[in-house]
N, C-alpha and C. Protein backbone atom coordinates (compact mmCIF):
# COMPACT_ATOMS: atom_id res chain seq x y z
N UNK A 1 -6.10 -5.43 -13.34
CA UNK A 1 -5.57 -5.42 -11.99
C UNK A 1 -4.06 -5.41 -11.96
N UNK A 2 -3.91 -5.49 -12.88
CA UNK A 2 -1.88 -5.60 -13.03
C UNK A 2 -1.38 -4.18 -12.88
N UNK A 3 -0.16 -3.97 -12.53
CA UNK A 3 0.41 -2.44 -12.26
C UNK A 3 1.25 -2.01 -13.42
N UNK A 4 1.55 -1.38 -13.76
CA UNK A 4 2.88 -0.92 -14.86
C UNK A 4 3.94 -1.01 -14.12
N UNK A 5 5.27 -1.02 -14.37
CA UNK A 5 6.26 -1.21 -14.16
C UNK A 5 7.10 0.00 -13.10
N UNK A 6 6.49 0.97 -13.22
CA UNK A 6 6.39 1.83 -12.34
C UNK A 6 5.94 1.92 -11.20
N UNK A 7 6.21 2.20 -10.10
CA UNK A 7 5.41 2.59 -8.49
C UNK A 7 4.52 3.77 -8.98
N UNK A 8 3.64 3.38 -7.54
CA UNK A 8 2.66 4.35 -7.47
C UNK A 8 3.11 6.10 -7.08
N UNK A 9 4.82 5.34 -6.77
CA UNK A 9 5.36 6.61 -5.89
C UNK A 9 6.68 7.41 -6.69
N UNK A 10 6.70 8.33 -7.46
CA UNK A 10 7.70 8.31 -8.29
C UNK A 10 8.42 10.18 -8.02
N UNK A 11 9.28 9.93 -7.87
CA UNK A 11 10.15 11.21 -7.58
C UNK A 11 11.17 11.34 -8.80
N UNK A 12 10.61 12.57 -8.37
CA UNK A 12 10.72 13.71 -9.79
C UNK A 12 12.75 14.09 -9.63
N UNK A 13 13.50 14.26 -10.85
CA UNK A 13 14.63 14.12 -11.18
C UNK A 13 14.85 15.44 -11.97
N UNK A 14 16.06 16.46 -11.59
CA UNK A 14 16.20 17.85 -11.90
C UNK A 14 17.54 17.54 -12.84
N UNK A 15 16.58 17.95 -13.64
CA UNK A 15 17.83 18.59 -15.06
C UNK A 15 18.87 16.96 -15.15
N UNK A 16 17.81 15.87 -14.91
CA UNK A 16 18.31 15.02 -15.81
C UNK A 16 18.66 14.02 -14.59
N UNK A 17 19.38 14.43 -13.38
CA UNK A 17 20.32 13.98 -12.28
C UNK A 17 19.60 14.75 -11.25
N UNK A 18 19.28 13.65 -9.80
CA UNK A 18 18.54 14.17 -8.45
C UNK A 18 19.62 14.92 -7.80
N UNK A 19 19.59 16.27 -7.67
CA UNK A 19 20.34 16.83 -6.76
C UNK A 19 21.07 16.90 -5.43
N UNK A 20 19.57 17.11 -4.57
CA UNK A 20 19.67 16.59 -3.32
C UNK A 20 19.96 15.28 -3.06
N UNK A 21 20.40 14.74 -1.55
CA UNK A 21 20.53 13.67 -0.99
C UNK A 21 19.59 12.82 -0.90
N UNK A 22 18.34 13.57 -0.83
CA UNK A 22 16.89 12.81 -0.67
C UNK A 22 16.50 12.99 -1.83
N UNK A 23 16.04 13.74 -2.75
CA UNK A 23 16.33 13.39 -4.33
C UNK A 23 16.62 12.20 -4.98
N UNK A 24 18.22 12.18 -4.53
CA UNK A 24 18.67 10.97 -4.99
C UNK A 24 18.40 10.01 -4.37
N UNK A 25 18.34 9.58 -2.91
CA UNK A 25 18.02 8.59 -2.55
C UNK A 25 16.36 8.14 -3.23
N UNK A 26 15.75 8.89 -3.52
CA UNK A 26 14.16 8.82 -3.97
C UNK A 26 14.65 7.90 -4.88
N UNK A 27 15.28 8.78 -6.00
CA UNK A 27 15.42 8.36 -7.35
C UNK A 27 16.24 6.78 -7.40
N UNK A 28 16.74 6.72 -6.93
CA UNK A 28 16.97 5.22 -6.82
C UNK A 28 15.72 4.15 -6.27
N UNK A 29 15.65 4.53 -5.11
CA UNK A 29 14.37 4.24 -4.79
C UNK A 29 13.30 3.62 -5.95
N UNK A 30 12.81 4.98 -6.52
CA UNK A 30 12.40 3.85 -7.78
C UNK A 30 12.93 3.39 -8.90
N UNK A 31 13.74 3.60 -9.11
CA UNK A 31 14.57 2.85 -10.17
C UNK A 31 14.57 1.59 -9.62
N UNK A 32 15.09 0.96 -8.28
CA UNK A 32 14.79 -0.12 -7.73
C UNK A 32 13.53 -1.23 -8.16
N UNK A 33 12.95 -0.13 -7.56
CA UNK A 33 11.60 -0.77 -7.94
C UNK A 33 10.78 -0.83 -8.87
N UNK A 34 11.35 -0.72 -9.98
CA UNK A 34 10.77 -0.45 -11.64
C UNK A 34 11.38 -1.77 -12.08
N UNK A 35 12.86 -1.88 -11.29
CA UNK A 35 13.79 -3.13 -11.30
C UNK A 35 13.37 -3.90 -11.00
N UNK A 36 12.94 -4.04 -9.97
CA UNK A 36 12.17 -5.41 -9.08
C UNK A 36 11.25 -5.98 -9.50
N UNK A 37 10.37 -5.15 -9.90
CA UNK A 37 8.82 -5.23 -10.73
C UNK A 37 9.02 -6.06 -12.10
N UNK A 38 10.01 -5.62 -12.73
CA UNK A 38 10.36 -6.12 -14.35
C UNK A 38 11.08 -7.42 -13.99
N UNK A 39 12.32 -7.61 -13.35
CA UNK A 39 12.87 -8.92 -13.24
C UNK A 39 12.56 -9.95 -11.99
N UNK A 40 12.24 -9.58 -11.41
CA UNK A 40 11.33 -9.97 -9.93
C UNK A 40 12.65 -9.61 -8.81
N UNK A 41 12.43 -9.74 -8.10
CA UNK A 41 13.22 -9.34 -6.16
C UNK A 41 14.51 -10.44 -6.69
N UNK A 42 14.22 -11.93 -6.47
CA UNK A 42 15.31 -12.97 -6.08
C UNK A 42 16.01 -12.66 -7.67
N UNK A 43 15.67 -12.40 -8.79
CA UNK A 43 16.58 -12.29 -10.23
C UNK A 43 17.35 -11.38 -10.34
N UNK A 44 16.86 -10.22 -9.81
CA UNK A 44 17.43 -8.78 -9.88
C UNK A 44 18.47 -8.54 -9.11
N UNK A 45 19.64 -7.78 -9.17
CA UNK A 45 20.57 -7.50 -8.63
C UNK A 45 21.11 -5.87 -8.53
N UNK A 46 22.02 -6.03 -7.92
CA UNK A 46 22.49 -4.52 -7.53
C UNK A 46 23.12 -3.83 -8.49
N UNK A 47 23.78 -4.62 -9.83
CA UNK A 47 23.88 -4.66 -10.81
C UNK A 47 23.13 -3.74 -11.41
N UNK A 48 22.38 -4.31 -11.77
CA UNK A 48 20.65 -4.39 -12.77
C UNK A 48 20.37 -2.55 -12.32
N UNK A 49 20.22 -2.60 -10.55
CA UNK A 49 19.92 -1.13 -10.59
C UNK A 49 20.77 0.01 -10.52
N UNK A 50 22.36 -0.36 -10.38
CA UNK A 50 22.93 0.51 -11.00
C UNK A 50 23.42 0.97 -12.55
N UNK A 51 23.03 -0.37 -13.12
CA UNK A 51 22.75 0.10 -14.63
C UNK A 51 21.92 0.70 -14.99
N UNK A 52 20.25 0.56 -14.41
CA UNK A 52 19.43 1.06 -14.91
C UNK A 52 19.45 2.95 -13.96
N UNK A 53 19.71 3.14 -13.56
CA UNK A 53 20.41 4.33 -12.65
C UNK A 53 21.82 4.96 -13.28
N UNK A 54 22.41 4.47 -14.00
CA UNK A 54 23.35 5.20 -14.19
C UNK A 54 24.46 5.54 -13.24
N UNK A 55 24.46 4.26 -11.98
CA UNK A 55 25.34 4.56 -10.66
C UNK A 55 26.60 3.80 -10.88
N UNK A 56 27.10 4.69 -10.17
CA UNK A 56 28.57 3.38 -9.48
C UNK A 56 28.11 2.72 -8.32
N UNK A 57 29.06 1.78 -7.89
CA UNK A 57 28.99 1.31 -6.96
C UNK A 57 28.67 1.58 -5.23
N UNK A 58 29.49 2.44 -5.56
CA UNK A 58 29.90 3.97 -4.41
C UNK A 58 28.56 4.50 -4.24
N UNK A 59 28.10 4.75 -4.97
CA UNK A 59 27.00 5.65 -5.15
C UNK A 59 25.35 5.52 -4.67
N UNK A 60 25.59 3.78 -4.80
CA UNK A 60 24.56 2.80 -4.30
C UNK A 60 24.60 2.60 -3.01
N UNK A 61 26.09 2.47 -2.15
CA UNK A 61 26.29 2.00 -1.02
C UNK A 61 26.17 3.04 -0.13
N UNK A 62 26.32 4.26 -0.77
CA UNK A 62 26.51 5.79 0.31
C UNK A 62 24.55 5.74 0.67
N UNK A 63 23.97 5.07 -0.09
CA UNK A 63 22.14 4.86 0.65
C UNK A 63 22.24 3.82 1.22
N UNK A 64 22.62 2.57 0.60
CA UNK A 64 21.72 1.32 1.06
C UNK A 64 22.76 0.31 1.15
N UNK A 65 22.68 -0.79 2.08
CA UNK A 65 23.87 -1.25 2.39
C UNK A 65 23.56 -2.80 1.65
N UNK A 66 22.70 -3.08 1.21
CA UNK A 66 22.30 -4.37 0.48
C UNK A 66 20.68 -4.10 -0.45
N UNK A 67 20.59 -4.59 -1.04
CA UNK A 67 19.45 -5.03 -1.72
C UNK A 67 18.27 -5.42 -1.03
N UNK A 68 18.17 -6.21 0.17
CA UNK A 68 17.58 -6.17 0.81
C UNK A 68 17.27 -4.91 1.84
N UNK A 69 18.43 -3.74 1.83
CA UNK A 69 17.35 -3.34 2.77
C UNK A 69 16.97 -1.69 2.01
N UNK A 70 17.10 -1.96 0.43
CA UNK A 70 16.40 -1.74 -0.73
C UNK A 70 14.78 -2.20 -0.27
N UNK A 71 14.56 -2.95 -0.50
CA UNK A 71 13.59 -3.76 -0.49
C UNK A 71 12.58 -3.23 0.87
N UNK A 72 13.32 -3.26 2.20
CA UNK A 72 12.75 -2.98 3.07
C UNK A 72 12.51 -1.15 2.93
N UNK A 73 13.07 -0.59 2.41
CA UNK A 73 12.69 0.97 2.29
C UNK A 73 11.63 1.09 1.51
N UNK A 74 11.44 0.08 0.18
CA UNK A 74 10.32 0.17 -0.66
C UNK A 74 9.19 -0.01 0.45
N UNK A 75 9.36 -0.68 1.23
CA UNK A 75 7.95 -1.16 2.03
C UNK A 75 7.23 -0.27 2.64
N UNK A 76 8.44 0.16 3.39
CA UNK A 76 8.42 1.47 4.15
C UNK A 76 7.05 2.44 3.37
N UNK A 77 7.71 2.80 2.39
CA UNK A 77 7.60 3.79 1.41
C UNK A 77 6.20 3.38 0.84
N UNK A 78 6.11 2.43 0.80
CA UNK A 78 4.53 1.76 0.34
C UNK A 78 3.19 2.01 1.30
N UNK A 79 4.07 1.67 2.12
CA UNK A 79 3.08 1.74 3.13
C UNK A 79 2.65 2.95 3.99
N UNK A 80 3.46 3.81 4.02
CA UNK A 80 3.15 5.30 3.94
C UNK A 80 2.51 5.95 2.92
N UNK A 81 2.79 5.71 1.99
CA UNK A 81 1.63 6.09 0.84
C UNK A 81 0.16 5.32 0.38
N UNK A 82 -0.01 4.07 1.21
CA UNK A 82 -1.15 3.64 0.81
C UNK A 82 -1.65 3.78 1.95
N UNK A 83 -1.22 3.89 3.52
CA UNK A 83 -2.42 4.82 3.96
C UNK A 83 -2.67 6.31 4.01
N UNK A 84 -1.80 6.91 3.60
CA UNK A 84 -2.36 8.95 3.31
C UNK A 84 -3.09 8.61 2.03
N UNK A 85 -3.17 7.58 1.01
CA UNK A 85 -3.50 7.71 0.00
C UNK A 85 -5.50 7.30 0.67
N UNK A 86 -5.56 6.35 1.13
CA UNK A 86 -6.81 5.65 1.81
C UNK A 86 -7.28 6.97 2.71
N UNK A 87 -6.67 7.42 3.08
CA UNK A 87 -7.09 8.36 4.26
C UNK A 87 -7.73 9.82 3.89
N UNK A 88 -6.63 9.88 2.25
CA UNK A 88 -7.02 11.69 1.57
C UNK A 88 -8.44 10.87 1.07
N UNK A 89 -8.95 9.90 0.43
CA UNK A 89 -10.31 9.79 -0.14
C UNK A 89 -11.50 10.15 1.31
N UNK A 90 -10.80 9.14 2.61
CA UNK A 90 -11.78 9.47 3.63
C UNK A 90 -12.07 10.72 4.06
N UNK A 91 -11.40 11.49 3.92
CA UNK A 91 -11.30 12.84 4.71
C UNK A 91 -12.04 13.97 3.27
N UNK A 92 -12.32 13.17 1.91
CA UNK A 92 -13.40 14.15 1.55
C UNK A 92 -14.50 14.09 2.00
N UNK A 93 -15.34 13.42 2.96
CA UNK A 93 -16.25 13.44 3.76
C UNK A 93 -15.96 14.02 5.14
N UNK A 94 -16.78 14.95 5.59
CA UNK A 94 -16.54 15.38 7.29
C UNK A 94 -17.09 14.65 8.00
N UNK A 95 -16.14 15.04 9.02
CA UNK A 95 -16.58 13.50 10.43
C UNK A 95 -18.11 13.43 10.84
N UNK A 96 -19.02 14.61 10.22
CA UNK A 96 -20.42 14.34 10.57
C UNK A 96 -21.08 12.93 9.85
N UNK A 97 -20.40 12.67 8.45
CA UNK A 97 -20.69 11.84 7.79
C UNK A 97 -19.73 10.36 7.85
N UNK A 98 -20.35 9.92 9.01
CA UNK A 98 -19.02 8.90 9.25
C UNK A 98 -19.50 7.83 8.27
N UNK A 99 -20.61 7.27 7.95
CA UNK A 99 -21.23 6.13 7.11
C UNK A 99 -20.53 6.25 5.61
N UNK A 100 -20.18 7.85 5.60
CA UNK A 100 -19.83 7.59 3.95
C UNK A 100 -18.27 7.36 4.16
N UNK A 101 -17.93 7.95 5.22
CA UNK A 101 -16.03 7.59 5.29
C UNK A 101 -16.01 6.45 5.48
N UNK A 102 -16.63 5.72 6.11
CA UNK A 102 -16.79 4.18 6.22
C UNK A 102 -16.20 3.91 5.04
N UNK A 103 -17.47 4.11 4.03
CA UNK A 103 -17.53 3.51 3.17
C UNK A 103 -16.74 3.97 1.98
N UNK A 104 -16.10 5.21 2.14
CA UNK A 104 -14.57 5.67 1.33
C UNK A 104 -13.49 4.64 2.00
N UNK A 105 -13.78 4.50 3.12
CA UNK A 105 -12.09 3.34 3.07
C UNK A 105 -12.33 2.30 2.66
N UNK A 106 -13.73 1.89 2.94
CA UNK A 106 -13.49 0.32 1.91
C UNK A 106 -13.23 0.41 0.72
N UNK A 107 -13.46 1.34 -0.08
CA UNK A 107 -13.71 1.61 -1.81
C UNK A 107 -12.34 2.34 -2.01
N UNK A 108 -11.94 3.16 -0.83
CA UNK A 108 -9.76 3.53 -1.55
C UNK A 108 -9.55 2.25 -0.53
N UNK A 109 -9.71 1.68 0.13
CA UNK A 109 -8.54 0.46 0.50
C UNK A 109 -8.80 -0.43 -0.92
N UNK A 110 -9.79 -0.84 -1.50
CA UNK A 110 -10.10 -1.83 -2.37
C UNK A 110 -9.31 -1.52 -3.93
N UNK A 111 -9.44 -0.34 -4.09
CA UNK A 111 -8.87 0.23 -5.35
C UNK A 111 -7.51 0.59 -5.68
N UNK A 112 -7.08 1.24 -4.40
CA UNK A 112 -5.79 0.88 -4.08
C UNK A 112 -4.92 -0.22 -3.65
N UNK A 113 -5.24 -0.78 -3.42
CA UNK A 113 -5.03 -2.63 -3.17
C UNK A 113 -4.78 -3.23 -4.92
N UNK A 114 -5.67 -3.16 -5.04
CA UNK A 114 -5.88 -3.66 -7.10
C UNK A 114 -5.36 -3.06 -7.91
N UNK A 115 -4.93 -1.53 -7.79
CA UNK A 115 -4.09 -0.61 -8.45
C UNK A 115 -2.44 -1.01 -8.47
N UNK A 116 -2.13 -1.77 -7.76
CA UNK A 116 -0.53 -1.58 -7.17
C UNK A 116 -0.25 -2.99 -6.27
N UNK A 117 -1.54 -3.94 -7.47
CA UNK A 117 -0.93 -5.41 -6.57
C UNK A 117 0.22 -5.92 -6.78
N UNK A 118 0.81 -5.91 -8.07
CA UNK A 118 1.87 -5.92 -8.00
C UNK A 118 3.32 -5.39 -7.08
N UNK A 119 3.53 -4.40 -6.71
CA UNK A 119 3.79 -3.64 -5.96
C UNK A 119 3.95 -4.27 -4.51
N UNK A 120 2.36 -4.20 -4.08
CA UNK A 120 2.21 -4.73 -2.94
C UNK A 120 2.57 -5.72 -2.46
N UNK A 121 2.95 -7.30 -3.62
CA UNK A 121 3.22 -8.65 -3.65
C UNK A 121 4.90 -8.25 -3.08
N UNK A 122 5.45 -6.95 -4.16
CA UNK A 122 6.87 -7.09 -4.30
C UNK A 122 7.27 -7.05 -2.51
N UNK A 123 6.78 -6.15 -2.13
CA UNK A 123 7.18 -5.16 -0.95
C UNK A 123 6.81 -6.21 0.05
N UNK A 124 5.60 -6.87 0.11
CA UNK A 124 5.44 -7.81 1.82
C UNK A 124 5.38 -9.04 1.65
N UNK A 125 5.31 -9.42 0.24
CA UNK A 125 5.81 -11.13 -0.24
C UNK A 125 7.06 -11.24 -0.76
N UNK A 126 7.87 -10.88 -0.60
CA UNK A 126 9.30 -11.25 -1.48
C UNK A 126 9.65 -12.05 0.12
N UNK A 127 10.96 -12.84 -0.44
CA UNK A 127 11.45 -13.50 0.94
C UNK A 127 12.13 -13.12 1.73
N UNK A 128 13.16 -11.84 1.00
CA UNK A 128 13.81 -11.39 2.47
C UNK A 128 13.02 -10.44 2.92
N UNK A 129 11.83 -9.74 2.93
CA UNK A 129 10.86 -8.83 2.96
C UNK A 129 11.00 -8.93 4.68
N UNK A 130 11.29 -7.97 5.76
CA UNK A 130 11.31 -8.51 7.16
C UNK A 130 9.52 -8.71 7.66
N UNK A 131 9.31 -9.20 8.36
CA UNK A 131 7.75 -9.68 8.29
C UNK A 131 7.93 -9.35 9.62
N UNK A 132 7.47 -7.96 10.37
CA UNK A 132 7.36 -7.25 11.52
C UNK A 132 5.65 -7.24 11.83
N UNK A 133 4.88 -7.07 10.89
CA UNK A 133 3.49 -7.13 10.68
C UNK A 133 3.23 -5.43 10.99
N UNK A 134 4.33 -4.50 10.95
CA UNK A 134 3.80 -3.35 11.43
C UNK A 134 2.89 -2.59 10.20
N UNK A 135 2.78 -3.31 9.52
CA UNK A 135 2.14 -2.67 8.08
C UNK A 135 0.71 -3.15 8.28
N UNK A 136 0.48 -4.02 8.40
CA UNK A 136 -1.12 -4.53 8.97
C UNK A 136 -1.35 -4.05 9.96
N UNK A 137 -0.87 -3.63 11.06
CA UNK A 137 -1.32 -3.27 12.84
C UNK A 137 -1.22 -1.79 11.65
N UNK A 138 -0.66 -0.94 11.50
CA UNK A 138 -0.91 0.41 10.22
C UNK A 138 -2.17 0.11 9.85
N UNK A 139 -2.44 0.13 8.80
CA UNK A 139 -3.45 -0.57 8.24
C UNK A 139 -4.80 -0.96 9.03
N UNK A 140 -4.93 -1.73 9.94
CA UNK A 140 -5.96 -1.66 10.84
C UNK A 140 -5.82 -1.27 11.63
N UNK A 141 -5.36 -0.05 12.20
CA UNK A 141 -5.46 0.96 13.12
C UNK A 141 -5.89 1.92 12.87
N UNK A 142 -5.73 2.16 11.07
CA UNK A 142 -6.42 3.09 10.33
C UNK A 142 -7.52 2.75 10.83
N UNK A 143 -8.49 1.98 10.13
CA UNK A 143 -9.54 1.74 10.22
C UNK A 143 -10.43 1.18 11.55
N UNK A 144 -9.69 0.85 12.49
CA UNK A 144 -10.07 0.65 14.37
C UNK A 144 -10.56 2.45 14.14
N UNK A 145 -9.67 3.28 14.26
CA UNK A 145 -9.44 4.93 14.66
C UNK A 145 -11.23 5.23 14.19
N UNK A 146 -11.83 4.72 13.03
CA UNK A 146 -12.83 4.99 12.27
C UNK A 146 -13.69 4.50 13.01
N UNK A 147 -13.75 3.70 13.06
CA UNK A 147 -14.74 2.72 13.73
C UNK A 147 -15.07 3.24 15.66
N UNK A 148 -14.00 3.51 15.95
CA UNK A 148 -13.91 4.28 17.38
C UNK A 148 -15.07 5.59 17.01
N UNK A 149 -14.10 6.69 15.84
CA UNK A 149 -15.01 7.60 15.29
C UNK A 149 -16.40 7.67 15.54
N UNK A 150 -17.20 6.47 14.91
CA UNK A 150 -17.97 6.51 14.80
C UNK A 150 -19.60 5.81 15.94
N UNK A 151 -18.45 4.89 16.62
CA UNK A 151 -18.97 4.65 18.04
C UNK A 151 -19.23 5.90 19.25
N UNK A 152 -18.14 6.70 19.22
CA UNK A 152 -18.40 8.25 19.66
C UNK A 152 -19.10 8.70 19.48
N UNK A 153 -19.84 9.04 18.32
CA UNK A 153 -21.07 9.92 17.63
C UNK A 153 -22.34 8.83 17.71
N UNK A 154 -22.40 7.70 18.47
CA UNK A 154 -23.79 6.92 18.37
C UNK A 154 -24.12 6.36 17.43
N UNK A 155 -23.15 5.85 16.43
CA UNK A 155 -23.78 6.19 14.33
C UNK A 155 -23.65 4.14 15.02
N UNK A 156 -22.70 3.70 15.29
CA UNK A 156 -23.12 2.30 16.24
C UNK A 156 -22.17 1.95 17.41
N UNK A 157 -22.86 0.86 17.91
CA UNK A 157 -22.18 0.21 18.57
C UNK A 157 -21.38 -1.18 18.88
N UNK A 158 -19.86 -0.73 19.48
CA UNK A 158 -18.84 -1.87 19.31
C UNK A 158 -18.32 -2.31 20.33
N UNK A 159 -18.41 -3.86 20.50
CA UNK A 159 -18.01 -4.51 21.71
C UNK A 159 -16.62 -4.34 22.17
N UNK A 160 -15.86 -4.93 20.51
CA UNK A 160 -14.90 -4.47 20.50
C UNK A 160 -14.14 -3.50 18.89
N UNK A 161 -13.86 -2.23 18.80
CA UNK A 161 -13.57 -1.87 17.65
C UNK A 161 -12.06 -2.07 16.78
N UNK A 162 -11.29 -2.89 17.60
CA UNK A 162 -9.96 -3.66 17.11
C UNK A 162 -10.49 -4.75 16.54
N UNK A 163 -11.19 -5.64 17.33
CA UNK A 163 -11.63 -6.81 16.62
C UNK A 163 -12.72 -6.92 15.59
N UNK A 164 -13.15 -5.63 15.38
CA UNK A 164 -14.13 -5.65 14.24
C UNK A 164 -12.77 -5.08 12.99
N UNK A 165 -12.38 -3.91 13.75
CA UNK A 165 -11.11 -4.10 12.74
C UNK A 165 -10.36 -4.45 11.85
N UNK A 166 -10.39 -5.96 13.04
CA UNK A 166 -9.08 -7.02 11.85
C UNK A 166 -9.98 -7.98 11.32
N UNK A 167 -11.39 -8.06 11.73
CA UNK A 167 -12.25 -8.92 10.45
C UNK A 167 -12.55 -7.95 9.31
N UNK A 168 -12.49 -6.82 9.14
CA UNK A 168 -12.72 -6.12 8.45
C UNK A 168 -11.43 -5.91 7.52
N UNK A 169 -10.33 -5.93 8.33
CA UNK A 169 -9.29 -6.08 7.15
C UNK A 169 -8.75 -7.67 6.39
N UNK A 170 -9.17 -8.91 7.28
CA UNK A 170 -9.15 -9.98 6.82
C UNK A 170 -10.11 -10.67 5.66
N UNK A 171 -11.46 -9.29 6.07
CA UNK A 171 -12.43 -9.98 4.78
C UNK A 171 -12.46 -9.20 3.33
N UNK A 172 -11.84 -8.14 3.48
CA UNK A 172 -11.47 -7.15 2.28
C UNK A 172 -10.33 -7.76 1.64
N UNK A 173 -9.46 -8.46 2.67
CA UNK A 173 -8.25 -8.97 1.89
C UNK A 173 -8.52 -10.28 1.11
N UNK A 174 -9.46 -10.99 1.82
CA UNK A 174 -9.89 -11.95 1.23
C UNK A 174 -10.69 -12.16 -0.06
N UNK A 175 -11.45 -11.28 -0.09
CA UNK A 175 -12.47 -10.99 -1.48
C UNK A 175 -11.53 -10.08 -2.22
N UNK A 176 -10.96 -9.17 -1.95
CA UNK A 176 -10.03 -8.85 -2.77
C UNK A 176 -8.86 -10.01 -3.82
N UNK A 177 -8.29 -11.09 -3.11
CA UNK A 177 -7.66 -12.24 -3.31
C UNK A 177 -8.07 -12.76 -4.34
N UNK A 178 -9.71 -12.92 -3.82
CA UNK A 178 -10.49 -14.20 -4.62
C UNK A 178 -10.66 -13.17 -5.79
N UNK A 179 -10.73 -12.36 -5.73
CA UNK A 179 -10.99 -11.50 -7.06
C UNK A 179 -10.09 -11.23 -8.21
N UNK A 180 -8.64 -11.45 -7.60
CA UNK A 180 -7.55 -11.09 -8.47
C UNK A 180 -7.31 -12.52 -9.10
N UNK A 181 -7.71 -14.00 -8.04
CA UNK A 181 -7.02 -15.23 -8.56
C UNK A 181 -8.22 -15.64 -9.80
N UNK A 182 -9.80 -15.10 -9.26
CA UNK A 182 -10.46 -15.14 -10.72
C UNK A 182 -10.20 -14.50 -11.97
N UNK A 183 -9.28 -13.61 -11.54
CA UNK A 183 -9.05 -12.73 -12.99
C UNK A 183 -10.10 -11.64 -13.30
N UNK A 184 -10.72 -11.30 -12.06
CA UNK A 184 -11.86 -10.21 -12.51
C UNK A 184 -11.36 -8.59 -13.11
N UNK A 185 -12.34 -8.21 -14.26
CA UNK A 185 -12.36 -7.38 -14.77
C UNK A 185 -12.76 -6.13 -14.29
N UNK A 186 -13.94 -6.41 -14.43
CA UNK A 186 -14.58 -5.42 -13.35
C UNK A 186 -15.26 -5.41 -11.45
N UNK A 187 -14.52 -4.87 -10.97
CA UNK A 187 -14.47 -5.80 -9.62
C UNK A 187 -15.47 -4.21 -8.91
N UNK A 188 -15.87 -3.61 -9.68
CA UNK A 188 -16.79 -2.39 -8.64
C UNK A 188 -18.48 -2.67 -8.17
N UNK A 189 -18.84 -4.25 -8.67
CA UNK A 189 -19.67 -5.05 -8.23
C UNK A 189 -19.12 -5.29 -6.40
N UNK A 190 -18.31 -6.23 -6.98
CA UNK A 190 -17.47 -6.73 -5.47
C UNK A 190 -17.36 -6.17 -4.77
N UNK A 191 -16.93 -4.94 -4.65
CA UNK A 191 -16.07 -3.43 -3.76
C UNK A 191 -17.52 -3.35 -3.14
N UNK A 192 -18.66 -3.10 -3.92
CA UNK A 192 -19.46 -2.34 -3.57
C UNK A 192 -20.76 -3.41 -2.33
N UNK A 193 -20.68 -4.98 -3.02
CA UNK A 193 -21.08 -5.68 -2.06
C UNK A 193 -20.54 -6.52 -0.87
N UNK A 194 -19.34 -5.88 -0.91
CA UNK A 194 -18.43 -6.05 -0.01
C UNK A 194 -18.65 -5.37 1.41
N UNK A 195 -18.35 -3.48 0.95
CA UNK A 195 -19.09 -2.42 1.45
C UNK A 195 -19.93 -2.77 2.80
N UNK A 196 -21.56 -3.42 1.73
CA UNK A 196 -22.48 -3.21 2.13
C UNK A 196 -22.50 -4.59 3.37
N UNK A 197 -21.80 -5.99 2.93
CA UNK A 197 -21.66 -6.58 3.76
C UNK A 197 -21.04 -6.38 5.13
N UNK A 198 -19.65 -5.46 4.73
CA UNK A 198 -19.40 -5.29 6.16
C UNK A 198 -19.80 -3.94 6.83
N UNK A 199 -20.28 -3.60 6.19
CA UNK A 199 -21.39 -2.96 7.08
C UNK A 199 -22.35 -3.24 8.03
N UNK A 200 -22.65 -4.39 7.76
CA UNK A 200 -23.59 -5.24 8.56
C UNK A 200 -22.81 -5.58 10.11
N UNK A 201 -21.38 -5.63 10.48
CA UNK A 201 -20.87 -5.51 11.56
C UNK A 201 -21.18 -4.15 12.53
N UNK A 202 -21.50 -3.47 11.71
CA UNK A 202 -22.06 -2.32 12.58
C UNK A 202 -23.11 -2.10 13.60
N UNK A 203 -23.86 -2.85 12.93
CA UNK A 203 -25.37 -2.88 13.71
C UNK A 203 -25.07 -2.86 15.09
C-alpha cells in the first residue's frame, strides 16, 4: 500500500530542461513532491526543492510564492487526477450498465486511494494543507451524479442520492483506513465485500 517517491502525476521534461511555462511549472511541481514525499511537508524546504530542481531562487518564485501554496497546487493537481482517473475506469462500462459502473467506482476509488496513500496523506493531511473540503464535495458528487444515473433508468430507488453519497464515501474511507492501519496485503477481498455491501443501499 505504500507509494514510491514519485506522484502518480509526472510531467515529462525536453532535452533535459521544461521548456514551456507550464512545462516548467509541472516540472517543479513534481520535483516538489518527490520532495515532500522523501523528507515530509514540515522538514522540507524551498531549499531542498530548488536543489533537487536545479533552480534559483528567482526561478521558484516566478511560480509559487511560498511552499505552502506549493503544497496547495499539489492538491489541486491530485485531485483532478484522481477523479478523471476513477471516472476513465467507470466510463469502460456504458450507461446501460449502471450496476457495473457502480461497481468500477468502488474498485478505482479503492485502488486508487491505496495506490497513492501516501500522496494523498501529503496533499489533505499536512498542516498548512487549506481544508476548503472542496475535494470531498468533488469526490462525492462524482459518485451522487452515479447514483442520480442510475435512479433515472429504474436500476433503484433514492430518497436521497447526496446522502447515500456521503455514506458511501464515509464507508469506503473507512474500510479503506482500517485496512491500511492493519497493514493488509491483499485488500481485493475487502474492495470486493465492500462493493457488495454498499450495494445493499440501493435496494
Amino acid at each position: 500500500m505504500s507509494q514510491k517517491d514519485s506522484g502518480p502525476i509526472a510531467s515529462k521534461q525536453m532535452d533535459g530542461q521544461p521548456k514551456t511555462r507550464e512545462t516548467r511549472r509541472m516540472f517543479l511541481l513534481d520535483t516538489a513532491e518527490a520532495v515532500f514525499l522523501k523528507k515530509g511537508y514540515e522538514a522540507a524546504t524551498v531549499n531542498d526543492i530548488l536543489e533537487a530542481a536545479s533552480l534559483s531562487k528567482g526561478g521558484f518564485y516566478h511560480y509559487f510564492k511560498s511552499k505552502n501554496e506549493v503544497l496547495d497546487a499539489l492538491k489541486s493537481r491530485y485531485t483532478r487526477w484522481f477523479l478523471d482517473t476513477v471516472e476513465a475506469k467507470v466510463n469502460t462500462f456504458p450507461a446501460s450498465l449502471i450496476d457495473k459502473r457502480f461497481e468500477a467506482w468502488i474498485r478505482a476509488y479503492a485502488d486508487t486511494y491505496l495506490s497513492t496513500v501516501a500522496l494523498h496523506d501529503l496533499v489533505y493531511h499536512s498542516v498548512h494543507t487549506q481544508n476548503n473540503n472542496e475535494d470531498r464535495i468533488a469526490i462525492t458528487r462524482q459518485i451522487e451524479l452515479l447514483l442520480e444515473e442510475g435512479a433515472a433508468q429504474g436500476a433503484w430507488t433514492l430518497s436521497s442520492p447526496h446522502l447515500t453519497a456521503t455514506i458511501i464515501y464515509s464507508a469506503i474511507h473507512g474500510v479503506l483506513d482500517d485496512a491500511i492501519a492493519r497493514d493488509l496485503k491483499n485488500t481485493t477481498a475487502i474492495i470486493e465485500q465492500t462493493s457488495a455491501s454498499l450495494r445493499l443501499l440501493l435496494q
